[in-house]
Protein backbone atom coordinates (compact mmCIF):
# COMPACT_ATOMS: atom_id res chain seq x y z
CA UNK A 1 -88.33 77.41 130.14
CA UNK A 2 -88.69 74.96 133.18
CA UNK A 3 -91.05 76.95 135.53
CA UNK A 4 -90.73 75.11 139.56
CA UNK A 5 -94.13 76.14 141.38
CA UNK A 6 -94.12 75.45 144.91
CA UNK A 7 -96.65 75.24 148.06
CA UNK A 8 -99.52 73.62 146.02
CA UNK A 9 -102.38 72.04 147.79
CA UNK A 10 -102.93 68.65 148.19
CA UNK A 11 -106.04 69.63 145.43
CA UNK A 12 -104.42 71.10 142.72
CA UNK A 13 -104.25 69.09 139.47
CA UNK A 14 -102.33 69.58 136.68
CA UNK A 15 -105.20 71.02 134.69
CA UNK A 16 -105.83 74.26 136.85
CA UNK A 17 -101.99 74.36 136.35
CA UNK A 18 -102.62 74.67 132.79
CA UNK A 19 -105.51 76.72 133.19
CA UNK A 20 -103.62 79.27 135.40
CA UNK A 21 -100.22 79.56 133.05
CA UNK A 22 -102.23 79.24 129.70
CA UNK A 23 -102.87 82.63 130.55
CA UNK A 24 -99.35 83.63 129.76
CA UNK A 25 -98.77 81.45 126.81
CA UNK A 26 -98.75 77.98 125.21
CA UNK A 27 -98.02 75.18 127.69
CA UNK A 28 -95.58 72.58 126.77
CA UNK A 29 -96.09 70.06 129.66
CA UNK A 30 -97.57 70.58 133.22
CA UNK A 31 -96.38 67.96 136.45
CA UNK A 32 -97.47 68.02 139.45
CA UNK A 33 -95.38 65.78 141.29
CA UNK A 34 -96.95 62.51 143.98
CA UNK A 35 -95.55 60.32 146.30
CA UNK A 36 -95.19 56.97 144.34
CA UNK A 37 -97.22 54.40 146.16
CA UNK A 38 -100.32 57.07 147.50
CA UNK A 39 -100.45 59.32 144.35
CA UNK A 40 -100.62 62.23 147.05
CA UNK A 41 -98.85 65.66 146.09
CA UNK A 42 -96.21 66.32 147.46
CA UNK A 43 -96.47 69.64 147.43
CA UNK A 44 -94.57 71.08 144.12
CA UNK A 45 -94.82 70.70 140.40
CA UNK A 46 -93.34 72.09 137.38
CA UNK A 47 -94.28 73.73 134.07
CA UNK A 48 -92.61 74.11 131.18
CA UNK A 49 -93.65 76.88 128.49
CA UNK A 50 -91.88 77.18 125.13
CA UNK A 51 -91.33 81.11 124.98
CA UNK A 52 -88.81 82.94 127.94
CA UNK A 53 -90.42 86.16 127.56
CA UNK A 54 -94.11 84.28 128.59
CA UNK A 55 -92.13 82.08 130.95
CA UNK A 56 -90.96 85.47 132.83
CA UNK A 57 -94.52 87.00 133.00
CA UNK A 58 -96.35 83.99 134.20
CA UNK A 59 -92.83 84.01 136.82
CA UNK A 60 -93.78 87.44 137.64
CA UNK A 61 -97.51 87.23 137.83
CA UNK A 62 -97.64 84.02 139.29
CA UNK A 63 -95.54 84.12 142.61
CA UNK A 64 -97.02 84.71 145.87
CA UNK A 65 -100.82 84.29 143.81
CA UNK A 66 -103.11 82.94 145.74
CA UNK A 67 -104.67 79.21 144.71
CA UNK A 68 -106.84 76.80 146.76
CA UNK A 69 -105.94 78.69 149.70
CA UNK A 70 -101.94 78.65 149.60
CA UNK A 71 -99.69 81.59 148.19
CA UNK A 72 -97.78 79.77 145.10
CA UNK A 73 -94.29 79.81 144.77
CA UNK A 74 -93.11 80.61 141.28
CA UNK A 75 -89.89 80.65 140.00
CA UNK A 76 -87.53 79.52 137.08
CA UNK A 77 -86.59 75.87 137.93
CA UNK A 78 -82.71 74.55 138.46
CA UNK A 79 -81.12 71.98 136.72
CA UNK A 80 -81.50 68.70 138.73
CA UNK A 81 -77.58 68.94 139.83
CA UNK A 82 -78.02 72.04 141.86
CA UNK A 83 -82.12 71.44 141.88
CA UNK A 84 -84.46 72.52 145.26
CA UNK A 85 -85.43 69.12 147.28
């Protein structure tokens, strides 16, 4: 399952994103996604775990947590046709 988290800080790398949902279960891929000329975050990322029932608790867990000083946003992603910009 795609997994869109949301209000990152500018800090957060894709390893404590790994860190944080490894917790739940195996972690296929972790992207935190940057503006393409400064490498800065913009803000959101995604991560995408193999098993729905693991993707649902981190989901759960996850939303409204508090990292580097922001409350994360967790929540299954959307196809890129109907996707959150």
């Amino acid at each position: 399952m795609n997994i869109f988290v949301g209000n990152l800080a500018t800090e957060t790398s894709e390893t404590e994103l790994t860190s944080l949902f490894q917790a739940f279960g195996q972690v296929k891929s972790v992207q935190v996604m940057r503006e393409l000329f400064s490498g800065a975050s913009k803000g959101f990322g995604f991560v995408e775990m193999p098993g729905k029932a693991h993707s649902l608790a981190a989901i759960s867990a996850l939303d409204g947590k508090d990292l580097n000083g922001k409350p994360l946003r967790v929540n299954e992603a959307m196809g890129r046709s109907g996707g959150r910009r």
